[in-house]
PDB file of N, CA and C in Angstrom:
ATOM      1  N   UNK A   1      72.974 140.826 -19.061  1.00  0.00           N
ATOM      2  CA  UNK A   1      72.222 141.667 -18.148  1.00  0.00           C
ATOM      3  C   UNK A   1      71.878 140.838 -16.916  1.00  0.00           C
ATOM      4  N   UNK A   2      72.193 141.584 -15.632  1.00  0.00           N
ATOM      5  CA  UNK A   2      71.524 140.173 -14.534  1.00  0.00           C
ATOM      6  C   UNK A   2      70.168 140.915 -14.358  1.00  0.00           C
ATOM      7  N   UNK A   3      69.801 139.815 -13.280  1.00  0.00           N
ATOM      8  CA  UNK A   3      68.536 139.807 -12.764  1.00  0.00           C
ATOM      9  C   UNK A   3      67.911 140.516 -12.531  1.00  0.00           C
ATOM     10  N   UNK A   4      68.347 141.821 -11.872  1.00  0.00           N
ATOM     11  CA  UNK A   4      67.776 142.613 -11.022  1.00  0.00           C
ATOM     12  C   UNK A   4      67.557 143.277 -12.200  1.00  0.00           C
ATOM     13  N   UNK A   5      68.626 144.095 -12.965  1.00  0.00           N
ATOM     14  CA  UNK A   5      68.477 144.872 -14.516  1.00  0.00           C
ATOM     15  C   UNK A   5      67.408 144.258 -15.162  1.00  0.00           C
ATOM     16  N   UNK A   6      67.323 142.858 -15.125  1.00  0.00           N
ATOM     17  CA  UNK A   6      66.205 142.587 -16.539  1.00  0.00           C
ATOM     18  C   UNK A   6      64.736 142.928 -15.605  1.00  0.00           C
ATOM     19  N   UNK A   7      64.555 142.708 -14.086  1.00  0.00           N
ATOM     20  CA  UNK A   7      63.467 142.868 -13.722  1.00  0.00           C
ATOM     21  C   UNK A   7      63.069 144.463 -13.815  1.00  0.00           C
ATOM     22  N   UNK A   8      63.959 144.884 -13.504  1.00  0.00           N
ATOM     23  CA  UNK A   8      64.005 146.565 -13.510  1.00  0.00           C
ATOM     24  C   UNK A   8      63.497 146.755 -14.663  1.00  0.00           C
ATOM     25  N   UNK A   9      63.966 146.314 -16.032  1.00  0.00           N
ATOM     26  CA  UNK A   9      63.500 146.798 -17.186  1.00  0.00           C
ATOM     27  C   UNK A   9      62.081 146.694 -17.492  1.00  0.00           C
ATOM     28  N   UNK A  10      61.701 145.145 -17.541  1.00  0.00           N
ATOM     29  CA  UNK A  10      60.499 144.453 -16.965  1.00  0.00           C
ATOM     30  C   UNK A  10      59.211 145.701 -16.289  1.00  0.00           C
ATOM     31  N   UNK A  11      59.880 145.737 -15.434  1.00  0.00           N
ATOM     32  CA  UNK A  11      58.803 146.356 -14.679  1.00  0.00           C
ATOM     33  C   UNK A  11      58.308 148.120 -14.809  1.00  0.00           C
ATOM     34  N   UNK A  12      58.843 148.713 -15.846  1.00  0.00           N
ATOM     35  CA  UNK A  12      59.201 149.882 -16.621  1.00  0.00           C
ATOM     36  C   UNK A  12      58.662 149.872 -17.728  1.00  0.00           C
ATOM     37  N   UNK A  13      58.564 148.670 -18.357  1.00  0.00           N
ATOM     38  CA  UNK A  13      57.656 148.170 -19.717  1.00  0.00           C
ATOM     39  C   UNK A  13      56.502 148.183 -19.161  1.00  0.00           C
ATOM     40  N   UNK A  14      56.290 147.196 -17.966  1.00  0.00           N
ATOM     41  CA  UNK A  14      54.599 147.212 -17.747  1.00  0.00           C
ATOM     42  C   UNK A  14      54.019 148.127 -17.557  1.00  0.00           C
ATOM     43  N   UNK A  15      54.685 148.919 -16.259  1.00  0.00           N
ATOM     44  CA  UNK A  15      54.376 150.626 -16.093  1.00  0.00           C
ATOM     45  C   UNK A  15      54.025 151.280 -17.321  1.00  0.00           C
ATOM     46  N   UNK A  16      54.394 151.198 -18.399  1.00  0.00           N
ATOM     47  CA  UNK A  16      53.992 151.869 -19.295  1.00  0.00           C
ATOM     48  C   UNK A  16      53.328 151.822 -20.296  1.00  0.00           C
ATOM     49  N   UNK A  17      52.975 150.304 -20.480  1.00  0.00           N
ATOM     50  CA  UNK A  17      52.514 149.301 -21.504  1.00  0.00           C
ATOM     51  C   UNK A  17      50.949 149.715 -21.314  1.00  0.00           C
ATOM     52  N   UNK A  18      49.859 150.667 -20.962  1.00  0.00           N
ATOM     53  CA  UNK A  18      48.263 150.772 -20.589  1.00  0.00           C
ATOM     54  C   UNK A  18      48.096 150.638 -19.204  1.00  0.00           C
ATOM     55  N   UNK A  19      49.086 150.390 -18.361  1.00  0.00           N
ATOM     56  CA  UNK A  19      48.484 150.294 -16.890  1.00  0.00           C
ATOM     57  C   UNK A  19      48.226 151.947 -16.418  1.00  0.00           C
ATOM     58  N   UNK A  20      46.766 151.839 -16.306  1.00  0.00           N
ATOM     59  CA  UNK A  20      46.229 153.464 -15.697  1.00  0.00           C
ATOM     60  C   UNK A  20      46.821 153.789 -14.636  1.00  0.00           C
ATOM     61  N   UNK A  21      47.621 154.632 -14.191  1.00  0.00           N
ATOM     62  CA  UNK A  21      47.855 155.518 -12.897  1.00  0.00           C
ATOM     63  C   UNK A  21      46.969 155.285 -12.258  1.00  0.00           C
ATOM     64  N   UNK A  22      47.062 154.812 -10.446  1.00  0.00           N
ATOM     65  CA  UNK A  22      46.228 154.455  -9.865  1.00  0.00           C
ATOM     66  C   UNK A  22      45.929 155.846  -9.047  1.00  0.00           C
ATOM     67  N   UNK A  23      44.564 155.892  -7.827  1.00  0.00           N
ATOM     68  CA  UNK A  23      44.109 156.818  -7.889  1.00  0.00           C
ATOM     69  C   UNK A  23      43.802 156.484  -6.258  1.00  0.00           C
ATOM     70  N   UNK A  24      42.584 157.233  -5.795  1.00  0.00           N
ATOM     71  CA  UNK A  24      42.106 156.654  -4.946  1.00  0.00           C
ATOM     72  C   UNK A  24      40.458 156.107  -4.797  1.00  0.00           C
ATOM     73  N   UNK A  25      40.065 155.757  -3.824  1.00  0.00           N
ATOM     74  CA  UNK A  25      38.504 155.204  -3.893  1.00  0.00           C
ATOM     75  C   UNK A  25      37.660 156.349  -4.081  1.00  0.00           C
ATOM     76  N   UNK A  26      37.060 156.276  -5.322  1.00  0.00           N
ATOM     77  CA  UNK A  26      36.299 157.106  -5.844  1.00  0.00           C
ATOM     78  C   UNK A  26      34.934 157.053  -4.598  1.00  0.00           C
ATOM     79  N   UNK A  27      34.673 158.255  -4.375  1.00  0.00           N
ATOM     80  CA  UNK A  27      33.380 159.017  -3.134  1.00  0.00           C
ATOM     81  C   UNK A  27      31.990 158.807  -4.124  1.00  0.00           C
ATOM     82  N   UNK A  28      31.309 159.099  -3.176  1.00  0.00           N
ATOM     83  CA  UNK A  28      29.690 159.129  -3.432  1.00  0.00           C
ATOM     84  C   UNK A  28      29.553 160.141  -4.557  1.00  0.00           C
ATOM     85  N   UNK A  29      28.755 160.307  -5.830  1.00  0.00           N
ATOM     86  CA  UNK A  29      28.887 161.206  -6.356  1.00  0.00           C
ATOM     87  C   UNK A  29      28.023 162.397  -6.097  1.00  0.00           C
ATOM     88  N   UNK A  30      28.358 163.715  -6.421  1.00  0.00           N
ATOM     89  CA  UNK A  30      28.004 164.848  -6.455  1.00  0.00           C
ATOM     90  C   UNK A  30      26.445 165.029  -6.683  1.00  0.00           C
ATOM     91  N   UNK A  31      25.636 165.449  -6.067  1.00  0.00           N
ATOM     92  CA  UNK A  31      24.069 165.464  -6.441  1.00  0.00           C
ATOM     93  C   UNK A  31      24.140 165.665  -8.469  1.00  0.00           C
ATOM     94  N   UNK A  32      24.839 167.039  -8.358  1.00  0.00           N
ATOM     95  CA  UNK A  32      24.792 167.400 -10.197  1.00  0.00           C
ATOM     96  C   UNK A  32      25.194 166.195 -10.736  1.00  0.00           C
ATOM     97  N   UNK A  33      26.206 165.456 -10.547  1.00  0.00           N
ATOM     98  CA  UNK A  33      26.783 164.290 -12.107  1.00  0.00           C
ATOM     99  C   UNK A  33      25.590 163.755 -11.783  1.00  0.00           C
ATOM    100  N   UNK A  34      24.774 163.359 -10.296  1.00  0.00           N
ATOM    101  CA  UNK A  34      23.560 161.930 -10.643  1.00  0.00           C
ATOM    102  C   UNK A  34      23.037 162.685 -11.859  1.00  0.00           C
ATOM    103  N   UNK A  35      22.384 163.874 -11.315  1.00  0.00           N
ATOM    104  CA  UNK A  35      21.178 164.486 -12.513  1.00  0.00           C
ATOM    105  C   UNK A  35      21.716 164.490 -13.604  1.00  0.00           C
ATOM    106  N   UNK A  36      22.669 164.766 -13.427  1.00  0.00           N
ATOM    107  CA  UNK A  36      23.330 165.362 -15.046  1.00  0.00           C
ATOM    108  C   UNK A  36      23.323 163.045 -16.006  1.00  0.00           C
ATOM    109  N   UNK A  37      23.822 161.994 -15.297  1.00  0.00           N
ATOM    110  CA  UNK A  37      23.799 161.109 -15.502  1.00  0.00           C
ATOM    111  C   UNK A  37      22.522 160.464 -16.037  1.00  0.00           C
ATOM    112  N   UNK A  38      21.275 160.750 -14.787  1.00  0.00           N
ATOM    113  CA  UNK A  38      19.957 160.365 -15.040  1.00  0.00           C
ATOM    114  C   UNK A  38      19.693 160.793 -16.303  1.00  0.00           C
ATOM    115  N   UNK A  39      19.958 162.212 -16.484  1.00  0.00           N
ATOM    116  CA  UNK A  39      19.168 162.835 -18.115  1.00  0.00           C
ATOM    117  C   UNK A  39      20.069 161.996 -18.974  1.00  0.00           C
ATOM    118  N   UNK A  40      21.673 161.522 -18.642  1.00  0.00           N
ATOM    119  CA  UNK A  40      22.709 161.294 -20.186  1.00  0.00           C
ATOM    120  C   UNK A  40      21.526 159.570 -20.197  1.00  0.00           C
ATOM    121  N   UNK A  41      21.412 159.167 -19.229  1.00  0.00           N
ATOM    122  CA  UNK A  41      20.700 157.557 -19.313  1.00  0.00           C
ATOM    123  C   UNK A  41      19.309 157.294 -18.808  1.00  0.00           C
ATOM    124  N   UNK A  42      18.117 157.751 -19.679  1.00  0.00           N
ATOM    125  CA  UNK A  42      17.011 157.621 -18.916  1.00  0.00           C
ATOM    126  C   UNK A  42      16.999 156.481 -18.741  1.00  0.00           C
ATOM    127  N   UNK A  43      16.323 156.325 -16.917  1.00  0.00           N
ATOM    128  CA  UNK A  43      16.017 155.044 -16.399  1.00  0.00           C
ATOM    129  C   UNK A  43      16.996 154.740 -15.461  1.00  0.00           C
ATOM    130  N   UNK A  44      18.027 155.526 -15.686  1.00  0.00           N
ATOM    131  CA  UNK A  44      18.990 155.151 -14.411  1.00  0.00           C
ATOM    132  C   UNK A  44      18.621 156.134 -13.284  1.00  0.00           C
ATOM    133  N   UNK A  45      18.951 155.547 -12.051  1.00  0.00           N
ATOM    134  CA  UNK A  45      18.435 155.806 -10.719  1.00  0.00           C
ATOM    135  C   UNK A  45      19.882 156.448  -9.867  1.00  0.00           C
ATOM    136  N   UNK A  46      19.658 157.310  -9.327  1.00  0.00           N
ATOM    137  CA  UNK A  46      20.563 157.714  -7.770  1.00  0.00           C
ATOM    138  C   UNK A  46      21.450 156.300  -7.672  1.00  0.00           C
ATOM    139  N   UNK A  47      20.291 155.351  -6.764  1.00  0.00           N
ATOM    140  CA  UNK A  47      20.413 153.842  -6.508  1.00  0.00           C
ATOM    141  C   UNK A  47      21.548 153.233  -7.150  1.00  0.00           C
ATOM    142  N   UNK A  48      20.779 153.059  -8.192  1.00  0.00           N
ATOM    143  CA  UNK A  48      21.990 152.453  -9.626  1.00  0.00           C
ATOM    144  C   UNK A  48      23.262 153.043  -9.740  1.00  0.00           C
ATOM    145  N   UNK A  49      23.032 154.084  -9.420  1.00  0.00           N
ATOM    146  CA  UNK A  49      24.767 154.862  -9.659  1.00  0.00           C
ATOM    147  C   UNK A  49      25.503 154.218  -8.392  1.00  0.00           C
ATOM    148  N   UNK A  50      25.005 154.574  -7.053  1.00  0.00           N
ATOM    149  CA  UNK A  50      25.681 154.416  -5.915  1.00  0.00           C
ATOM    150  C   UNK A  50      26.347 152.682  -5.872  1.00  0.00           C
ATOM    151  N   UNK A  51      25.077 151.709  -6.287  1.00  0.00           N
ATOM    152  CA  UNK A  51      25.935 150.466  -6.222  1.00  0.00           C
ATOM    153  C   UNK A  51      26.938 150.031  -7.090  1.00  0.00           C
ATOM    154  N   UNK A  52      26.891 151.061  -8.540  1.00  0.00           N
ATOM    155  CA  UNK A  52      28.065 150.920  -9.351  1.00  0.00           C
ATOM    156  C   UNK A  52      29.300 151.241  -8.817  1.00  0.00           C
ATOM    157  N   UNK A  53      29.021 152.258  -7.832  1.00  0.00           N
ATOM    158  CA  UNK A  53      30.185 152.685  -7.306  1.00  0.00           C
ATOM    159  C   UNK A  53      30.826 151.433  -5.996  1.00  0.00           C
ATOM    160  N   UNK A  54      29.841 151.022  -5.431  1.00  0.00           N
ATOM    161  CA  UNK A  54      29.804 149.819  -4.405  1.00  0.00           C
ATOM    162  C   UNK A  54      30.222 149.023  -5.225  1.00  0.00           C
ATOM    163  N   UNK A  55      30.120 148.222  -6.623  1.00  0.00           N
ATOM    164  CA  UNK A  55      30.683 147.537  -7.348  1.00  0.00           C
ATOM    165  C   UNK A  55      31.988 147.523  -7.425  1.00  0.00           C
ATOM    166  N   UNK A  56      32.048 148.645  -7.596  1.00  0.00           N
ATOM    167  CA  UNK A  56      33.796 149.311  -8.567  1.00  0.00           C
ATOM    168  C   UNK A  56      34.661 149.458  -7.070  1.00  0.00           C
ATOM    169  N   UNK A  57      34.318 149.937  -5.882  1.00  0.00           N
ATOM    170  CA  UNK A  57      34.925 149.830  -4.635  1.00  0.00           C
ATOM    171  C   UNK A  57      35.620 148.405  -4.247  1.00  0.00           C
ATOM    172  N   UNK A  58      34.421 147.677  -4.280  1.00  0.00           N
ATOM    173  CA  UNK A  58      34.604 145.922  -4.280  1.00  0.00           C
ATOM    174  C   UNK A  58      35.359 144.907  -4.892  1.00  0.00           C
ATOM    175  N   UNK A  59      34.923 145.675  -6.222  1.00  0.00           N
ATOM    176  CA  UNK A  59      35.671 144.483  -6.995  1.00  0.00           C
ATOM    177  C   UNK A  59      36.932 144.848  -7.728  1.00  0.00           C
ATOM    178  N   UNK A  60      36.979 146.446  -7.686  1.00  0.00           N
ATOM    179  CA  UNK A  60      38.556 146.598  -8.546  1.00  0.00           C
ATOM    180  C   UNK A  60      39.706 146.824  -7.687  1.00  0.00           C
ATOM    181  N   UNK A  61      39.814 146.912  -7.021  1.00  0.00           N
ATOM    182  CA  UNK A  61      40.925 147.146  -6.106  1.00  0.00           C
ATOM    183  C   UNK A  61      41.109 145.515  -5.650  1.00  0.00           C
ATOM    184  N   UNK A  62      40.453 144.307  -5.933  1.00  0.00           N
ATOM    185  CA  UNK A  62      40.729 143.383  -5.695  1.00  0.00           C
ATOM    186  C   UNK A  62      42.152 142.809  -6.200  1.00  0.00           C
ATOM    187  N   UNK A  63      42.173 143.055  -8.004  1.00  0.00           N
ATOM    188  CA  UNK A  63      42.919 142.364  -8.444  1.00  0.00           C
ATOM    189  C   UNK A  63      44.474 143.932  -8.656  1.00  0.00           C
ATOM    190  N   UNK A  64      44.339 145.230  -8.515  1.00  0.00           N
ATOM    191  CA  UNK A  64      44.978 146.027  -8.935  1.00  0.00           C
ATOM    192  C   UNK A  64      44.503 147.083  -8.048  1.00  0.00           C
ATOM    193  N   UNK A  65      44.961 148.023  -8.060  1.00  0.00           N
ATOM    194  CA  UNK A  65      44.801 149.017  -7.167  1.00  0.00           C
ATOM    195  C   UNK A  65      43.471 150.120  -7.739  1.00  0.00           C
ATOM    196  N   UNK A  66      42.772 150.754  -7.555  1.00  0.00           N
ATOM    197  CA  UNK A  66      41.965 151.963  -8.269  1.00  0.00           C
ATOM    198  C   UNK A  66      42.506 152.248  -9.223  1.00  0.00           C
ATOM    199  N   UNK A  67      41.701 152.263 -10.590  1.00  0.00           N
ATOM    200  CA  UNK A  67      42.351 153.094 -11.366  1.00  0.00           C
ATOM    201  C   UNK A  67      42.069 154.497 -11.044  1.00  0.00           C
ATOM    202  N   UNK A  68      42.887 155.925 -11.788  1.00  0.00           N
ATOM    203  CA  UNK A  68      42.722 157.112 -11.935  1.00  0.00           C
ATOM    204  C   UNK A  68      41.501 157.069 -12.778  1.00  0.00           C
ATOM    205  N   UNK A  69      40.379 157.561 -12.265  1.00  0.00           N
ATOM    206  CA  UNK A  69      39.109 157.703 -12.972  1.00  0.00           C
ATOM    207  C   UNK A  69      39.460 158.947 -14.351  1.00  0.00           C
ATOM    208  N   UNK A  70      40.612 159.403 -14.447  1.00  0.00           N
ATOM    209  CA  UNK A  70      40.817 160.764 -15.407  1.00  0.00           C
ATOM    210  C   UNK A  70      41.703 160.002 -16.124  1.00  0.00           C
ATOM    211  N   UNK A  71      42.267 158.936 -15.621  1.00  0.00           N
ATOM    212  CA  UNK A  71      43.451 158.363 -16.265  1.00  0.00           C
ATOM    213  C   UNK A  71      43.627 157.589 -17.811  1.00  0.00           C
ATOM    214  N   UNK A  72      41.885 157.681 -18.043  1.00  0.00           N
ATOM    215  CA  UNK A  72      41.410 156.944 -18.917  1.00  0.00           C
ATOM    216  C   UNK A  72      40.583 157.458 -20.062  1.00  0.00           C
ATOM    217  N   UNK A  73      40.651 157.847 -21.027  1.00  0.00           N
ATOM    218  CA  UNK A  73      39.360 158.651 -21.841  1.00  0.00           C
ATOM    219  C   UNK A  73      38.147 158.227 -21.738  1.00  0.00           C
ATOM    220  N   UNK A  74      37.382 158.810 -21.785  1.00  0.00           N
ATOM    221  CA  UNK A  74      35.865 158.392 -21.510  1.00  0.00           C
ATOM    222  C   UNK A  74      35.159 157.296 -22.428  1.00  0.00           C
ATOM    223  N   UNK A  75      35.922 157.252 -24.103  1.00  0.00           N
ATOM    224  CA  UNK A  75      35.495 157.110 -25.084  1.00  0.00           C
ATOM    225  C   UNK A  75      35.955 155.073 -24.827  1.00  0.00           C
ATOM    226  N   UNK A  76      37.270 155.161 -24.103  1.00  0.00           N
ATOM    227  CA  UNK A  76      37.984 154.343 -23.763  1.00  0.00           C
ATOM    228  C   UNK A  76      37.410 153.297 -22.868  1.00  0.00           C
ATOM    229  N   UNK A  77      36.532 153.851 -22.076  1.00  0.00           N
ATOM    230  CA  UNK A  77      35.722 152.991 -20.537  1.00  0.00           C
ATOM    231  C   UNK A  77      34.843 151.612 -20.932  1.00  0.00           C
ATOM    232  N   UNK A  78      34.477 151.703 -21.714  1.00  0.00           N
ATOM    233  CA  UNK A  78      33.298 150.972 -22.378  1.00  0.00           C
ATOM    234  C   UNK A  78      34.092 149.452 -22.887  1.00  0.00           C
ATOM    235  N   UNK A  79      35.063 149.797 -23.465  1.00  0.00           N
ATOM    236  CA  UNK A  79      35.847 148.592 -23.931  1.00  0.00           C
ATOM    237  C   UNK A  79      36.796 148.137 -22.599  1.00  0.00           C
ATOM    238  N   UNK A  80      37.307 148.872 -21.643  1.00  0.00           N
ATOM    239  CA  UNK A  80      37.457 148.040 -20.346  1.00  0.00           C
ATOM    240  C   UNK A  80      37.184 148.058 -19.139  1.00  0.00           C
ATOM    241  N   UNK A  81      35.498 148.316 -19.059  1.00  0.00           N
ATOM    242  CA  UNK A  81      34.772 147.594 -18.432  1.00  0.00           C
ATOM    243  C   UNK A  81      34.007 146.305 -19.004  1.00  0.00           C
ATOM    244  N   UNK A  82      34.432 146.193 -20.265  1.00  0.00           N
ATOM    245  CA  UNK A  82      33.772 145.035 -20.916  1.00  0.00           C
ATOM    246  C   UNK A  82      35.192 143.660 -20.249  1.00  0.00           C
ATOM    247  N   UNK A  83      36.134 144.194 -20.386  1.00  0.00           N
ATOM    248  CA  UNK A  83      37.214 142.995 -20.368  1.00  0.00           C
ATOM    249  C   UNK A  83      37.059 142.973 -18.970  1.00  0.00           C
ATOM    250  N   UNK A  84      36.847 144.130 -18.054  1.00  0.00           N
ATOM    251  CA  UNK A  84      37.302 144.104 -16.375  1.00  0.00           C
ATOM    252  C   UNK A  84      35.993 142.930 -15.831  1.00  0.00           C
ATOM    253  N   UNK A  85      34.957 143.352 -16.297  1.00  0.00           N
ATOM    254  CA  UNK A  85      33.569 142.498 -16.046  1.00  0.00           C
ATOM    255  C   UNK A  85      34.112 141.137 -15.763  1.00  0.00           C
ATOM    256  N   UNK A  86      34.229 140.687 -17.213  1.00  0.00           N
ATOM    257  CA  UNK A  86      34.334 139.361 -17.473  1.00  0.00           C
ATOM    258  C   UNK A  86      35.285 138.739 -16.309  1.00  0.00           C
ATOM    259  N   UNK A  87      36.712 139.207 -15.813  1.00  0.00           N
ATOM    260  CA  UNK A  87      37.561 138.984 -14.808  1.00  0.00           C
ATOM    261  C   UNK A  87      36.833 138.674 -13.353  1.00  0.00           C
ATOM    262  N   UNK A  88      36.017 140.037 -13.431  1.00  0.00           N
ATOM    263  CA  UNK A  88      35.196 140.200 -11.853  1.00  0.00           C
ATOM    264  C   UNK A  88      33.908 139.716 -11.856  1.00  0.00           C
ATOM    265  N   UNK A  89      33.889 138.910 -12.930  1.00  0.00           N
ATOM    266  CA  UNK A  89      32.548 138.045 -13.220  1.00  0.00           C
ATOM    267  C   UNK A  89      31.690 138.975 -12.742  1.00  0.00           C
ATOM    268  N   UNK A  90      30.996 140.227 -13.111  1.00  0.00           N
ATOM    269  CA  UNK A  90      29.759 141.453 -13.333  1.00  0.00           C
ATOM    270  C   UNK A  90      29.111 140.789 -14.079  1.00  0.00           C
ATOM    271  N   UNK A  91      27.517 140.746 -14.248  1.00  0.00           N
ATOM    272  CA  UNK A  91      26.416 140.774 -14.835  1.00  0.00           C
ATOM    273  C   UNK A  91      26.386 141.938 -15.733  1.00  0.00           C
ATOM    274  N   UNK A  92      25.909 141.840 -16.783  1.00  0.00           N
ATOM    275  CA  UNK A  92      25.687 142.724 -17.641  1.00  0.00           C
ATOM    276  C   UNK A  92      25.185 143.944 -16.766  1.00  0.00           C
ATOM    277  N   UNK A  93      24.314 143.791 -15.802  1.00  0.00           N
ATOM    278  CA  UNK A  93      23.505 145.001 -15.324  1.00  0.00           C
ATOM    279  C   UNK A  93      24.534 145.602 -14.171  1.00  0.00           C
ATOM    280  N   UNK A  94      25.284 144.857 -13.995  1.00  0.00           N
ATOM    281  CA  UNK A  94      26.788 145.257 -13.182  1.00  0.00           C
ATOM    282  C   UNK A  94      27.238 145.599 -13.430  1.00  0.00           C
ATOM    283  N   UNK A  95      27.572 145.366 -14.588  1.00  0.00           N
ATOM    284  CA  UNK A  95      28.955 146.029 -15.699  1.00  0.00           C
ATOM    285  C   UNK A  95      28.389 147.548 -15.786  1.00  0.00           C
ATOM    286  N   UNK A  96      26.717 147.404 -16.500  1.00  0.00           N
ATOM    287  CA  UNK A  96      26.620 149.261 -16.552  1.00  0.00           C
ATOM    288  C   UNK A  96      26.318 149.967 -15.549  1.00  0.00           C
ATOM    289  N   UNK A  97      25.931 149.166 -14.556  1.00  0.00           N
ATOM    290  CA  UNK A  97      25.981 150.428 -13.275  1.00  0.00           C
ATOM    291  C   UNK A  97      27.653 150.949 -12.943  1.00  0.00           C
ATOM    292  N   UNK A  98      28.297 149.838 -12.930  1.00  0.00           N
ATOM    293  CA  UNK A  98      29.522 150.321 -12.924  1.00  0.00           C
ATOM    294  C   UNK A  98      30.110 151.633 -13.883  1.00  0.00           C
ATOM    295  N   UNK A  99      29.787 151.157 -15.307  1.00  0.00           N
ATOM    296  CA  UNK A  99      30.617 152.488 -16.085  1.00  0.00           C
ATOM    297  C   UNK A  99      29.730 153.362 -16.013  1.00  0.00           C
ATOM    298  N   UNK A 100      28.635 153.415 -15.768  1.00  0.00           N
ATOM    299  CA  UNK A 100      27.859 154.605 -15.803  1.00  0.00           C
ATOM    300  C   UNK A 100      28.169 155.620 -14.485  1.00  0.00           C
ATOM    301  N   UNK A 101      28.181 154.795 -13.373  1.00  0.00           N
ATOM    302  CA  UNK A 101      29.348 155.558 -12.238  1.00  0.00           C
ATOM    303  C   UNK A 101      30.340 156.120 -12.690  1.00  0.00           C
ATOM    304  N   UNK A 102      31.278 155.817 -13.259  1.00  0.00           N
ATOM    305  CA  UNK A 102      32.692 156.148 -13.347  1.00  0.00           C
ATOM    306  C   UNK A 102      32.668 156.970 -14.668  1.00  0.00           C
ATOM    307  N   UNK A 103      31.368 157.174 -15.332  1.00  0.00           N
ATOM    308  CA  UNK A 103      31.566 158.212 -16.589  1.00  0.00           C
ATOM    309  C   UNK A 103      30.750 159.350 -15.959  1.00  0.00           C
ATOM    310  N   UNK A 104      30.111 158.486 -14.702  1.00  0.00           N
ATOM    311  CA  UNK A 104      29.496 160.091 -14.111  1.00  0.00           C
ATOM    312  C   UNK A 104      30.515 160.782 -13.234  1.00  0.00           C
ATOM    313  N   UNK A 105      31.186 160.096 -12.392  1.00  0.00           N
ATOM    314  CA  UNK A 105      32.044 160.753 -11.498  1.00  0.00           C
ATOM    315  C   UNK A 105      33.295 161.535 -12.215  1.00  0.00           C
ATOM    316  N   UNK A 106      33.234 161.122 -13.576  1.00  0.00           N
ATOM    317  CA  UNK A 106      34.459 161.607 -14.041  1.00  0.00           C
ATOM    318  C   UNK A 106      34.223 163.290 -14.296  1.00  0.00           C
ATOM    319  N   UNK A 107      33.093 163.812 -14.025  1.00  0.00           N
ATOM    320  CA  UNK A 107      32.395 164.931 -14.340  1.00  0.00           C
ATOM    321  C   UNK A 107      32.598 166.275 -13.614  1.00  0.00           C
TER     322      UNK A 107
END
């Protein structure tokens, strides 16, 4: 097989191997998901949501493009924003403003 074939193949595996369909920069969210968010997490704030989203703007498109916020099950988010954190060096309190954004916007 030459080169170009094995990269071709290569790159058809990864495509398909868990890499989420990318998306675009997820917007400010909807007044309803905050509320609807605030009640799923008492104690979380408007605030808190918006810089998760300022987080997730910042730091994921650094190493990969946006993921598809739909691209992913909800149930699924929790276990990689735990691995994405650690990469984008997030603080624990980073990490959940972040998924708590992106399980609200998914709404």
């Amino acid at each position: 097989m030459n080169k170009l074939a094995t990269a071709a193949v290569a790159f058809v595996t990864l495509a398909s191997c868990g890499y989420p369909k990318s998306g675009p920069a997820p917007g400010p969210l909807q007044p309803q998901a905050a509320t609807t968010a605030e009640q799923r997490w008492p104690g979380t704030t408007t605030e808190q949501l918006e810089h998760g989203r300022t987080i997730f703007i910042a730091k994921c498109n650094g190493c990969h493009d946006y993921p598809d916020l739909h691209a992913i099950a909800e149930d699924r988010w929790p276990a990689v924003l735990q691995k994405m954190s650690i990469k984008a060096k997030l603080s624990t309190d980073e990490s959940t403003m972040v998924l708590h954004f992106i399980l609200a916007a998914r709404q």
